[in-house]
PDB file of N, CA and C in Angstrom:
ATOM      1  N   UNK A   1      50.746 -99.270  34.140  1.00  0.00           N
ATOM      2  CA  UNK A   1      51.190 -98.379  35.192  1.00  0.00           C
ATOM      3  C   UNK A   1      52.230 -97.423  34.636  1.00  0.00           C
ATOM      4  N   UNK A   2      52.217 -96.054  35.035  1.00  0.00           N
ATOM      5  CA  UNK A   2      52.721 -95.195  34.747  1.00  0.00           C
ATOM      6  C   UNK A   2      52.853 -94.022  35.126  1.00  0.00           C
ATOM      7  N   UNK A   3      54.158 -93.737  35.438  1.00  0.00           N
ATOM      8  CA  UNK A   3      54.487 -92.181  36.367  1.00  0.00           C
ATOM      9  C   UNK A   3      55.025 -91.505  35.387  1.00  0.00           C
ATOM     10  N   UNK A   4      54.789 -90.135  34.529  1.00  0.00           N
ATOM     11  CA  UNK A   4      55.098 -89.112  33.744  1.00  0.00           C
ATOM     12  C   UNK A   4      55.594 -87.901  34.205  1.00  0.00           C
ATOM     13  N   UNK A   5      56.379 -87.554  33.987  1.00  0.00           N
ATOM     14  CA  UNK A   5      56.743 -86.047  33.853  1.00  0.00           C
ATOM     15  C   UNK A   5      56.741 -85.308  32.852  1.00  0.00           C
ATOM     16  N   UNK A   6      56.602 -83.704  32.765  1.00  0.00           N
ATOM     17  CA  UNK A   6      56.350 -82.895  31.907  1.00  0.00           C
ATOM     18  C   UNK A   6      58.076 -82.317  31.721  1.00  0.00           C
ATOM     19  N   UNK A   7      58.032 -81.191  30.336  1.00  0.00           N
ATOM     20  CA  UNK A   7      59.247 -81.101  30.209  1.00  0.00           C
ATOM     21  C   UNK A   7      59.954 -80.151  30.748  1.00  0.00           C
ATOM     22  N   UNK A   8      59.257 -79.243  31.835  1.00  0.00           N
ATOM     23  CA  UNK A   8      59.304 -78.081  32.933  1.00  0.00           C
ATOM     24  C   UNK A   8      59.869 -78.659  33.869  1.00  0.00           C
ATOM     25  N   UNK A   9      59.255 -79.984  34.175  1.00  0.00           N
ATOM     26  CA  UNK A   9      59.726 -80.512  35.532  1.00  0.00           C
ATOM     27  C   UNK A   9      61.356 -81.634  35.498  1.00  0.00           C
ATOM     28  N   UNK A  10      61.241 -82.060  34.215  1.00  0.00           N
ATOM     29  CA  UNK A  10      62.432 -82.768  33.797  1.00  0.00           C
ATOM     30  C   UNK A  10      63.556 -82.128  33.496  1.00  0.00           C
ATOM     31  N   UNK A  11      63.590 -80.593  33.206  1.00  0.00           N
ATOM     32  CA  UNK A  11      64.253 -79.577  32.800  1.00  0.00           C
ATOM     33  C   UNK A  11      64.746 -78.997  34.613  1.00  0.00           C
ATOM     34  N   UNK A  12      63.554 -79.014  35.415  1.00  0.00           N
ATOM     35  CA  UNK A  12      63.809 -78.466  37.167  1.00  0.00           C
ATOM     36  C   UNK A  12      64.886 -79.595  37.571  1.00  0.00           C
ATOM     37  N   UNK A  13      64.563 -80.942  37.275  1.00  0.00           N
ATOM     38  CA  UNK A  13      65.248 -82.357  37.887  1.00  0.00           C
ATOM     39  C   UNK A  13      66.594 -82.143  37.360  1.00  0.00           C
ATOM     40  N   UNK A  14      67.036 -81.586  36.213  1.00  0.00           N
ATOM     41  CA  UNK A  14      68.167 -81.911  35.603  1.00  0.00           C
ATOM     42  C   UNK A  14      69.238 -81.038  36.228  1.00  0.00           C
ATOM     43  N   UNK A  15      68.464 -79.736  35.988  1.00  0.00           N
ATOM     44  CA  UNK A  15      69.564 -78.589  36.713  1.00  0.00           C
ATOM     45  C   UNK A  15      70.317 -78.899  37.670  1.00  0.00           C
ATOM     46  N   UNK A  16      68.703 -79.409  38.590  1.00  0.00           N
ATOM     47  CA  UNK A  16      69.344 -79.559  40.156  1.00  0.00           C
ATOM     48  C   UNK A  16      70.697 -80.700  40.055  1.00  0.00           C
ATOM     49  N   UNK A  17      70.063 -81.748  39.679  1.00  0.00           N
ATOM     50  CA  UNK A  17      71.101 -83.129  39.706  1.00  0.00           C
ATOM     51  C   UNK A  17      72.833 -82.402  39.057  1.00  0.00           C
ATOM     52  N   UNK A  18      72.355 -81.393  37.900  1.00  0.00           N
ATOM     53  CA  UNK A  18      73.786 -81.350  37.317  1.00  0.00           C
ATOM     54  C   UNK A  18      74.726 -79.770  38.674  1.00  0.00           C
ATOM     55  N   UNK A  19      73.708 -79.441  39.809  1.00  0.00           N
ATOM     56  CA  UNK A  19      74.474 -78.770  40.433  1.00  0.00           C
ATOM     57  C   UNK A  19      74.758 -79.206  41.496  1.00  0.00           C
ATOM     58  N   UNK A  20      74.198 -80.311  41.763  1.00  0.00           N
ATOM     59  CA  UNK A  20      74.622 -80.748  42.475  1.00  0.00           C
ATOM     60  C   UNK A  20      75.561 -82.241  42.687  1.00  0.00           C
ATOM     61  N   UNK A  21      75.621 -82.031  41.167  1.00  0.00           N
ATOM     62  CA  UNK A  21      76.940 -82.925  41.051  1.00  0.00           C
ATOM     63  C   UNK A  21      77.175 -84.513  40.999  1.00  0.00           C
ATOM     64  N   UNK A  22      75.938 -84.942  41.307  1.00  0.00           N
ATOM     65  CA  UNK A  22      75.586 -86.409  40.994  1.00  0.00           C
ATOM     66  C   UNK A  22      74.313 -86.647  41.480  1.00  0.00           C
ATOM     67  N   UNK A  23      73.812 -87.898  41.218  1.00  0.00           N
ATOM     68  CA  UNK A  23      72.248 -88.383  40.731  1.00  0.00           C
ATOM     69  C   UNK A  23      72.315 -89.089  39.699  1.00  0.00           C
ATOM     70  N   UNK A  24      71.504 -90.069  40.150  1.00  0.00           N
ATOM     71  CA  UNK A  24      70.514 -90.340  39.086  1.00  0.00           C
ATOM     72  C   UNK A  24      69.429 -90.509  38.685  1.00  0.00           C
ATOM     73  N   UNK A  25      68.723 -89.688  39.031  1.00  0.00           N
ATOM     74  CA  UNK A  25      67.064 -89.230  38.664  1.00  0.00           C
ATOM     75  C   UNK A  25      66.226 -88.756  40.649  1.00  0.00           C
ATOM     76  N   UNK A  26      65.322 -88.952  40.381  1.00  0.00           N
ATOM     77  CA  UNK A  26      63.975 -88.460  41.144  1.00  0.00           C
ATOM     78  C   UNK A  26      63.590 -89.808  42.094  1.00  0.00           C
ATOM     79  N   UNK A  27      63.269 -89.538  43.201  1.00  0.00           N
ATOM     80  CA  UNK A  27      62.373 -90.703  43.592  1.00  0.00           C
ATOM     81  C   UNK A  27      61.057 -90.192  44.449  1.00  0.00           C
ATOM     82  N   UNK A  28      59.573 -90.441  43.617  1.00  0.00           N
ATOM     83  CA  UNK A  28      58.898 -90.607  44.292  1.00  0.00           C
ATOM     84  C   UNK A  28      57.746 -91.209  44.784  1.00  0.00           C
ATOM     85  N   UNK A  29      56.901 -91.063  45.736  1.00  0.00           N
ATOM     86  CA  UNK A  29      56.169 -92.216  46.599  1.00  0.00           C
ATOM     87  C   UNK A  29      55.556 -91.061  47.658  1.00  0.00           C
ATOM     88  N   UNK A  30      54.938 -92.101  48.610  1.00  0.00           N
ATOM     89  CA  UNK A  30      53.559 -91.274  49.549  1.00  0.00           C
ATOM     90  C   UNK A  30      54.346 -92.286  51.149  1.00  0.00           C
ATOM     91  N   UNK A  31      53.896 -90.725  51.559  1.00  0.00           N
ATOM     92  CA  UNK A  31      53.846 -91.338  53.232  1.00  0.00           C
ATOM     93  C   UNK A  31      52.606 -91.114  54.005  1.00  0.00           C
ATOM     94  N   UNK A  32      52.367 -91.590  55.191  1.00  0.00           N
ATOM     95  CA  UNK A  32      50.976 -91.487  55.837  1.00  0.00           C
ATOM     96  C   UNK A  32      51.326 -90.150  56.464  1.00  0.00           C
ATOM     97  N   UNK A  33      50.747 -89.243  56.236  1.00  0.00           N
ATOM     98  CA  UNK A  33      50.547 -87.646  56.802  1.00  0.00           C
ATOM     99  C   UNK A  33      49.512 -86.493  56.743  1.00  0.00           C
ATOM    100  N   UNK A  34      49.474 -85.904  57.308  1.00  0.00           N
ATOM    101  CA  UNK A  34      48.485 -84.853  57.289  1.00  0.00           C
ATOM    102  C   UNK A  34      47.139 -85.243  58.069  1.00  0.00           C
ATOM    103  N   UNK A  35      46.433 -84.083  57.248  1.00  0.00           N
ATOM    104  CA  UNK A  35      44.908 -84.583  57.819  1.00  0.00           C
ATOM    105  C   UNK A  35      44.085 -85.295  56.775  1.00  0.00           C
ATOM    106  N   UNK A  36      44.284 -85.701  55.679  1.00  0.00           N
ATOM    107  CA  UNK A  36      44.189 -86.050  54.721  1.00  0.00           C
ATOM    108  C   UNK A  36      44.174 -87.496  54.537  1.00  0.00           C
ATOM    109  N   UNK A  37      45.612 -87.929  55.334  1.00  0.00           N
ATOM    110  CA  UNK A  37      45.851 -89.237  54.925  1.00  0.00           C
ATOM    111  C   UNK A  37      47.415 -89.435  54.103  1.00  0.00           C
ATOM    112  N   UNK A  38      47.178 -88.929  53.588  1.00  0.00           N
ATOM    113  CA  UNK A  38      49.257 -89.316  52.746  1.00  0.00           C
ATOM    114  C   UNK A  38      49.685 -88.003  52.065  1.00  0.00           C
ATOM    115  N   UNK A  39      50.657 -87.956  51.980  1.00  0.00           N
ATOM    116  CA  UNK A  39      51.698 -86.935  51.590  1.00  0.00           C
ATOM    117  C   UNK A  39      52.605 -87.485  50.793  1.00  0.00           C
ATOM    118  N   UNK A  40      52.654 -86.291  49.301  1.00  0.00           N
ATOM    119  CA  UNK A  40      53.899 -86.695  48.511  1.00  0.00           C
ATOM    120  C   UNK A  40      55.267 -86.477  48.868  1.00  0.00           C
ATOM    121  N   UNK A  41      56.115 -87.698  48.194  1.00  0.00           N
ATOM    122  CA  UNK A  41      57.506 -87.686  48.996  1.00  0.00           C
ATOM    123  C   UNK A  41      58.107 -87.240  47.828  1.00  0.00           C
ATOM    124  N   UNK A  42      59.360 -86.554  47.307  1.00  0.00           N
ATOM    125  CA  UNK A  42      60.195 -86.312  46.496  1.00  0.00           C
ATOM    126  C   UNK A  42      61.475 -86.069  47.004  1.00  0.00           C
ATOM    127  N   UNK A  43      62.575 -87.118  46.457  1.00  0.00           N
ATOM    128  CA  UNK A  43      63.971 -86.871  46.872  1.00  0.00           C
ATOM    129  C   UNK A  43      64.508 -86.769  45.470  1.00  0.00           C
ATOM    130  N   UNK A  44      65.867 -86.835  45.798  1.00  0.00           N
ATOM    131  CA  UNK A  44      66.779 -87.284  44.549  1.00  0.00           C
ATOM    132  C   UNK A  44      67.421 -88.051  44.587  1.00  0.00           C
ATOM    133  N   UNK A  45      67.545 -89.219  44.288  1.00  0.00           N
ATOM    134  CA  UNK A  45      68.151 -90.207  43.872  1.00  0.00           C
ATOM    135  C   UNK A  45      69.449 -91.013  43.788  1.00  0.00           C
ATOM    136  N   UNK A  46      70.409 -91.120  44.395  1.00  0.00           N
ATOM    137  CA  UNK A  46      71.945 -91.169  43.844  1.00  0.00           C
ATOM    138  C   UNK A  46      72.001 -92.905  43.552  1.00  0.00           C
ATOM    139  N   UNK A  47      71.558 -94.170  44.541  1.00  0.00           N
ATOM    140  CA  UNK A  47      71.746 -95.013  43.950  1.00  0.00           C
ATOM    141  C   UNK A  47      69.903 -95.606  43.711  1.00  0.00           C
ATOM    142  N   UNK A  48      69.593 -96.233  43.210  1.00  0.00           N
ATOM    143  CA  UNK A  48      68.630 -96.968  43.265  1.00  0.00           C
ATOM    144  C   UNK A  48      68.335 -98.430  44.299  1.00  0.00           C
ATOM    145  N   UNK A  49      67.100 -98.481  44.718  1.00  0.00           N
ATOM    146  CA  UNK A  49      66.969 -99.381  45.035  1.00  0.00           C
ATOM    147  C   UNK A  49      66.673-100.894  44.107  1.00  0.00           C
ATOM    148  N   UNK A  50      66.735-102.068  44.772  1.00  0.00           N
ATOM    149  CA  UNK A  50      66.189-103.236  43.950  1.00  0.00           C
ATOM    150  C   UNK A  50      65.126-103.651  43.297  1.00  0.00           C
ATOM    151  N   UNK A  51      64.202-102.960  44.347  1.00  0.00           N
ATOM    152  CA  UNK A  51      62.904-103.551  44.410  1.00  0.00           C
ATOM    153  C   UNK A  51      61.763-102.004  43.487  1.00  0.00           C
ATOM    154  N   UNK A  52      62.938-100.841  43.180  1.00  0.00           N
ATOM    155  CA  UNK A  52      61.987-100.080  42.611  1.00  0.00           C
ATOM    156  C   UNK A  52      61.659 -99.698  40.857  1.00  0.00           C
ATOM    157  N   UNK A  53      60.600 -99.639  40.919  1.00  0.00           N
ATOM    158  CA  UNK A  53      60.266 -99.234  39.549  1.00  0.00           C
ATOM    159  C   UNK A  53      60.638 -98.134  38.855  1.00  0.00           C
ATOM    160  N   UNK A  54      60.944 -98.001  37.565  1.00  0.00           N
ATOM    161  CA  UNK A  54      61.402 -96.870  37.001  1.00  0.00           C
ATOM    162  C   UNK A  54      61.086 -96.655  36.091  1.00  0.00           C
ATOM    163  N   UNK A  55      60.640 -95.372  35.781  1.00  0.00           N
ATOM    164  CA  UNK A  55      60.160 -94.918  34.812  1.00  0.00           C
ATOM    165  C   UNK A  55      61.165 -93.663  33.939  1.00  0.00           C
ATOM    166  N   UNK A  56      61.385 -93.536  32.411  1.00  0.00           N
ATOM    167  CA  UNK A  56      61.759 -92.594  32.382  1.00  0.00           C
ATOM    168  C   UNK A  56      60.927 -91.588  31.256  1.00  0.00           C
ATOM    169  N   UNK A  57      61.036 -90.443  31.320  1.00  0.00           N
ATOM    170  CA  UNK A  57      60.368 -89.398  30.740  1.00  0.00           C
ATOM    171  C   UNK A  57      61.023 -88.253  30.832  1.00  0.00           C
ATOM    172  N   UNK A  58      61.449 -87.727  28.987  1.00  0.00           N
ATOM    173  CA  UNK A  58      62.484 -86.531  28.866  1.00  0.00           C
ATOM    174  C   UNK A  58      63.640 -86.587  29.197  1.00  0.00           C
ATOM    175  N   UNK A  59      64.427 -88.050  29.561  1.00  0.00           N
ATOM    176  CA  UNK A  59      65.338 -88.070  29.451  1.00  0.00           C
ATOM    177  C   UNK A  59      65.785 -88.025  31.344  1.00  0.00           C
ATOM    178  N   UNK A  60      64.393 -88.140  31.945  1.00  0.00           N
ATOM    179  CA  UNK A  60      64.612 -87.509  33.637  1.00  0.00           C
ATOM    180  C   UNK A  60      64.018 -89.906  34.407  1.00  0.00           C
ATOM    181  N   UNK A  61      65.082 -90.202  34.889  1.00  0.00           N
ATOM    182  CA  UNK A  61      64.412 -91.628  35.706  1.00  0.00           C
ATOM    183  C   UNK A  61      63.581 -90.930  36.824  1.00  0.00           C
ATOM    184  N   UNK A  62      62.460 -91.535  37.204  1.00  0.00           N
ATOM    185  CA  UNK A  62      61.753 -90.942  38.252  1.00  0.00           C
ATOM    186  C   UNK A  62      61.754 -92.864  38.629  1.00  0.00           C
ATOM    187  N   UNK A  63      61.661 -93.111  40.130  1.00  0.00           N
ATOM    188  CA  UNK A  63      62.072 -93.995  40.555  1.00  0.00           C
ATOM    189  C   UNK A  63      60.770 -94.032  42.007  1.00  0.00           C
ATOM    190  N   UNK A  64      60.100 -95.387  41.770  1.00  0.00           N
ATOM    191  CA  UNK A  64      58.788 -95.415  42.767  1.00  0.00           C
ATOM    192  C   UNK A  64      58.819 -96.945  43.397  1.00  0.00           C
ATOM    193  N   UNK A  65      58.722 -96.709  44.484  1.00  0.00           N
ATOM    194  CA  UNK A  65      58.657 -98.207  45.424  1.00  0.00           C
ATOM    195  C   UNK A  65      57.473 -98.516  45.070  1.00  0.00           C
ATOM    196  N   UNK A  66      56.734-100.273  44.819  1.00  0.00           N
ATOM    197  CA  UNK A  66      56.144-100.809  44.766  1.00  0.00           C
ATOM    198  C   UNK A  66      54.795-100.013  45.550  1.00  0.00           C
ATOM    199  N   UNK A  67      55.030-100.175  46.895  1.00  0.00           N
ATOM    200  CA  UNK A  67      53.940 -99.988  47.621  1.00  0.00           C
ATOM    201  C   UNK A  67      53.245 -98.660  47.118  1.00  0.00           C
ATOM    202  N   UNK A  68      53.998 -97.568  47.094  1.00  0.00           N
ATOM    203  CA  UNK A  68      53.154 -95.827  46.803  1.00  0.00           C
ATOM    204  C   UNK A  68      52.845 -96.481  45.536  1.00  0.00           C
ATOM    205  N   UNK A  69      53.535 -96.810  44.456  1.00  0.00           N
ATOM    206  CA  UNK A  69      53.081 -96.834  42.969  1.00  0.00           C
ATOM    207  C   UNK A  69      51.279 -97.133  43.172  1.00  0.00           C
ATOM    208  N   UNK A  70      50.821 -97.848  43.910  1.00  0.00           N
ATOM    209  CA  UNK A  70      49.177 -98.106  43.958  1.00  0.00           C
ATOM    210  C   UNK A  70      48.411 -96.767  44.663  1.00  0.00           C
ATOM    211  N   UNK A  71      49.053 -96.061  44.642  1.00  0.00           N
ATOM    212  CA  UNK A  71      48.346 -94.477  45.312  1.00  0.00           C
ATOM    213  C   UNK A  71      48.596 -93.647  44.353  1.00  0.00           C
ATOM    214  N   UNK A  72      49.474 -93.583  43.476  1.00  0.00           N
ATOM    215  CA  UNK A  72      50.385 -92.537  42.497  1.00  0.00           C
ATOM    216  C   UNK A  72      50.293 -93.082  40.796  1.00  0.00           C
ATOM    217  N   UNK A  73      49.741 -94.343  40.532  1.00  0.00           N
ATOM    218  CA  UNK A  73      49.687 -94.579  39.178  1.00  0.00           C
ATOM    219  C   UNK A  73      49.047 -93.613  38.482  1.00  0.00           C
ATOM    220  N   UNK A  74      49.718 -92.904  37.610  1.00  0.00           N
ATOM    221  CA  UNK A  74      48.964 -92.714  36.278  1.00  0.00           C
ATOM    222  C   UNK A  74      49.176 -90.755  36.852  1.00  0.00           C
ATOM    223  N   UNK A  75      50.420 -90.377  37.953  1.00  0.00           N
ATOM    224  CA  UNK A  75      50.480 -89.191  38.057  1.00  0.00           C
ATOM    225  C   UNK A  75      51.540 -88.749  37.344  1.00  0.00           C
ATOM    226  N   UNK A  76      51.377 -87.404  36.759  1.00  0.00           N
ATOM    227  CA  UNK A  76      51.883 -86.438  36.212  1.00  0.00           C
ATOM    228  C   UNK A  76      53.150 -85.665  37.103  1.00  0.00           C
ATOM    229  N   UNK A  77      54.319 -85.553  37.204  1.00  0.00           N
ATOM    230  CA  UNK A  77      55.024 -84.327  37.932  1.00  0.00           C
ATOM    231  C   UNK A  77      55.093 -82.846  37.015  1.00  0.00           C
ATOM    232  N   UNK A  78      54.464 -82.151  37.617  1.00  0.00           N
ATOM    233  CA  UNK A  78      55.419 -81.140  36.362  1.00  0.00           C
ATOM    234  C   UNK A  78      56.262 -79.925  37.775  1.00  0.00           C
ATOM    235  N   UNK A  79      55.786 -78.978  37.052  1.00  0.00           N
ATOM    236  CA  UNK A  79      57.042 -77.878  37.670  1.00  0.00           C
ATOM    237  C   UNK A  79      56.366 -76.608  37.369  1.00  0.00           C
ATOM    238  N   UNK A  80      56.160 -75.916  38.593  1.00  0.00           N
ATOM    239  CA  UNK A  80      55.362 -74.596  37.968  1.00  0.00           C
ATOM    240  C   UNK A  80      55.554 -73.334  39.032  1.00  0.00           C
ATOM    241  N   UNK A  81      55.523 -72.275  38.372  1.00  0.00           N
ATOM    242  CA  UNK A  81      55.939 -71.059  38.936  1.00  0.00           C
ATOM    243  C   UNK A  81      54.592 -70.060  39.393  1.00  0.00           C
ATOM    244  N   UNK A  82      54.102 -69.424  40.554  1.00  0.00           N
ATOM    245  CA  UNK A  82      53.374 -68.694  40.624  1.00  0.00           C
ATOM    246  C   UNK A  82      53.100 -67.492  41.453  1.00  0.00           C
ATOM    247  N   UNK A  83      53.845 -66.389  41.011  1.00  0.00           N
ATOM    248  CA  UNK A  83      54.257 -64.943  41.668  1.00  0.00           C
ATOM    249  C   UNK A  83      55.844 -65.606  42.505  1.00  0.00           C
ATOM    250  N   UNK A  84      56.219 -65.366  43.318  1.00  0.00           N
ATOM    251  CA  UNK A  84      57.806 -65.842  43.897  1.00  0.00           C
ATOM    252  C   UNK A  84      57.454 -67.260  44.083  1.00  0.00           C
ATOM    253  N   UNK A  85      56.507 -67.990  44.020  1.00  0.00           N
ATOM    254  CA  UNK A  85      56.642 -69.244  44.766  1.00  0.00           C
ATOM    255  C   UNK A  85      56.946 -70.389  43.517  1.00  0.00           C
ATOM    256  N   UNK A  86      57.448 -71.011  43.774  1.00  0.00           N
ATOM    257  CA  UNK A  86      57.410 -72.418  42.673  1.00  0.00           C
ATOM    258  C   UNK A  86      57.646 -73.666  43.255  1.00  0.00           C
ATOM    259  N   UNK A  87      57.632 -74.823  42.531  1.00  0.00           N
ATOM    260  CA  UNK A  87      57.098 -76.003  43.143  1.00  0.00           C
ATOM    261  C   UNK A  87      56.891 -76.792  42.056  1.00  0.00           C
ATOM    262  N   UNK A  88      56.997 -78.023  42.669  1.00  0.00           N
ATOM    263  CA  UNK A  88      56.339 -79.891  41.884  1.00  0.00           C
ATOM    264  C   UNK A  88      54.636 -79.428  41.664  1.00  0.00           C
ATOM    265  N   UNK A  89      54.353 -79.638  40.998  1.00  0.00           N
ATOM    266  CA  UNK A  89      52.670 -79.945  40.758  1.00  0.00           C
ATOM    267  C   UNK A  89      52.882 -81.210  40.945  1.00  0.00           C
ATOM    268  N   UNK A  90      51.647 -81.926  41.457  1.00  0.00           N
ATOM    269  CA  UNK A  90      51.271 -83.618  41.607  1.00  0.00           C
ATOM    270  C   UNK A  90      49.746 -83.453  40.744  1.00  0.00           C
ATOM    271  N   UNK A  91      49.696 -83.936  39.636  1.00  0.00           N
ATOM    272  CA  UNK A  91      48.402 -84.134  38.730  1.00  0.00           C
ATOM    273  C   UNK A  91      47.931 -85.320  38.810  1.00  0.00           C
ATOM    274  N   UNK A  92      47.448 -85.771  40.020  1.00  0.00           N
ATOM    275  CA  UNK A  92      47.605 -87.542  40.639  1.00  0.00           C
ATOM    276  C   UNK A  92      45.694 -87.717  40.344  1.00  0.00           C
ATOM    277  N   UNK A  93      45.359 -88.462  39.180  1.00  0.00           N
ATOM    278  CA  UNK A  93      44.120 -88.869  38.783  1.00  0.00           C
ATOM    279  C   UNK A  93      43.468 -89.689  39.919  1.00  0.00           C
ATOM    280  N   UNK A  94      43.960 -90.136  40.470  1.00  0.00           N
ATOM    281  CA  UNK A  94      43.356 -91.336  42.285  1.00  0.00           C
ATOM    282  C   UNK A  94      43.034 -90.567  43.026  1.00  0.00           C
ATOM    283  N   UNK A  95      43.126 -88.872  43.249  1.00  0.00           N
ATOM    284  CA  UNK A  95      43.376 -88.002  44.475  1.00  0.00           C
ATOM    285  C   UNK A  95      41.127 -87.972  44.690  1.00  0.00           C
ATOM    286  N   UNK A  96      40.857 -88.555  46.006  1.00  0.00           N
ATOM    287  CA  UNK A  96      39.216 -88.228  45.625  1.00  0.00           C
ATOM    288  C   UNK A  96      39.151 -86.961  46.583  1.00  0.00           C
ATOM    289  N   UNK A  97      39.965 -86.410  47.799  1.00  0.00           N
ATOM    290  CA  UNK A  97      39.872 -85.190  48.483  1.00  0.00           C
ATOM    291  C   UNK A  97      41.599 -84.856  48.764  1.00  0.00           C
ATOM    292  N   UNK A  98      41.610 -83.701  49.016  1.00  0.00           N
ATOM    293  CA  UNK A  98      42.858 -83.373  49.422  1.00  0.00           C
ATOM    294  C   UNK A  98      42.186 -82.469  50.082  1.00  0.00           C
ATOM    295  N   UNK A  99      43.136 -81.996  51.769  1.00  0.00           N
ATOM    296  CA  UNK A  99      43.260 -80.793  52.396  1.00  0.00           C
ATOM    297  C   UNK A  99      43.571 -79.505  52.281  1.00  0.00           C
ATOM    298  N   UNK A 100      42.932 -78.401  52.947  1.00  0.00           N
ATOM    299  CA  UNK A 100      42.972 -77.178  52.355  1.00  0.00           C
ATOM    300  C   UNK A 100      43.917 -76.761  52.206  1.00  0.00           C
ATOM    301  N   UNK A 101      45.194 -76.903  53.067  1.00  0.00           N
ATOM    302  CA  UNK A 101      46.351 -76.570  52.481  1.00  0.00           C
ATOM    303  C   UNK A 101      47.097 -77.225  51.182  1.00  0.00           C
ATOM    304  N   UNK A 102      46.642 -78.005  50.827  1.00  0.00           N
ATOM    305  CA  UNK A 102      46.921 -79.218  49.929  1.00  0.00           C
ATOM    306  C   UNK A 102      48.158 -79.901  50.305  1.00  0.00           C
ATOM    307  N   UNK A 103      48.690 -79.883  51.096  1.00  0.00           N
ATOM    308  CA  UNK A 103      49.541 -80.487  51.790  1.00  0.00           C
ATOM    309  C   UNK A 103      49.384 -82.473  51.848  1.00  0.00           C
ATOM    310  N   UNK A 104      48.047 -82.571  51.943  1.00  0.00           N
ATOM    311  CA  UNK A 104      47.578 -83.883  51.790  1.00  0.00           C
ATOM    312  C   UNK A 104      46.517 -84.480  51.320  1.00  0.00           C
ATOM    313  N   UNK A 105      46.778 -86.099  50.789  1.00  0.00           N
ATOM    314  CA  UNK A 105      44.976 -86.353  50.119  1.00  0.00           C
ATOM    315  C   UNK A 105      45.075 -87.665  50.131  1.00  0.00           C
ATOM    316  N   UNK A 106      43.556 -88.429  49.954  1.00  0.00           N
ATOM    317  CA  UNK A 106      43.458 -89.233  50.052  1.00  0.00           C
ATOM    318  C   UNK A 106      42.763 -89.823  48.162  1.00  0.00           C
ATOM    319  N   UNK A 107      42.855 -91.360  48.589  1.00  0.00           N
ATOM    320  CA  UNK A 107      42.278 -92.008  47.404  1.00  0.00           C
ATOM    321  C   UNK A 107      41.213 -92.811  47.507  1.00  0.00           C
TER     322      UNK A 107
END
């Protein structure tokens, strides 16, 4: 099992955490939403929980509760820019449909 980040997106995580003055890493996981079925969650981090897994990559902890980790194994975060808009990419290999907005998907 394994959650990765790229070095775009570990480079986005760091900034933020160092402007905003504490953190320690990323946390993410899926909630039930959309029309789809689940939605990616992304916060930031300040303490950790007990029960969560951690992964680190580039120097960035990305931090996943048990339960999402079985929807999200083996996804990619990166970080990408396109005309004014930018954003998390989710490169999630389990995804078998997502909605047209991509807002949500299922496995």
């Amino acid at each position: 099992m394994a959650i990765t980040i790229t070095p775009a997106a570990a480079e986005h995580v760091r900034n933020f955490l160092e402007k905003r003055g504490k953190g320690v890493g990323v946390r993410f996981g899926v909630r039930t939403s959309g029309c789809s079925g689940m939605a990616y969650v992304l916060e930031f981090v300040d303490e950790a929980d007990a029960a969560d897994v951690v992964f680190e990559d580039h120097g960035v902890k990305v931090f996943v509760d048990p339960k999402s980790l079985v929807y999200i194994d083996g996804t990619e975060l990166d970080f990408g820019r396109e005309g004014l808009n930018e954003g998390f990419i989710f490169n999630n290999p389990n995804v078998k449909d997502a909605c047209g907005c991509g807002e949500s998907f299922n496995v």
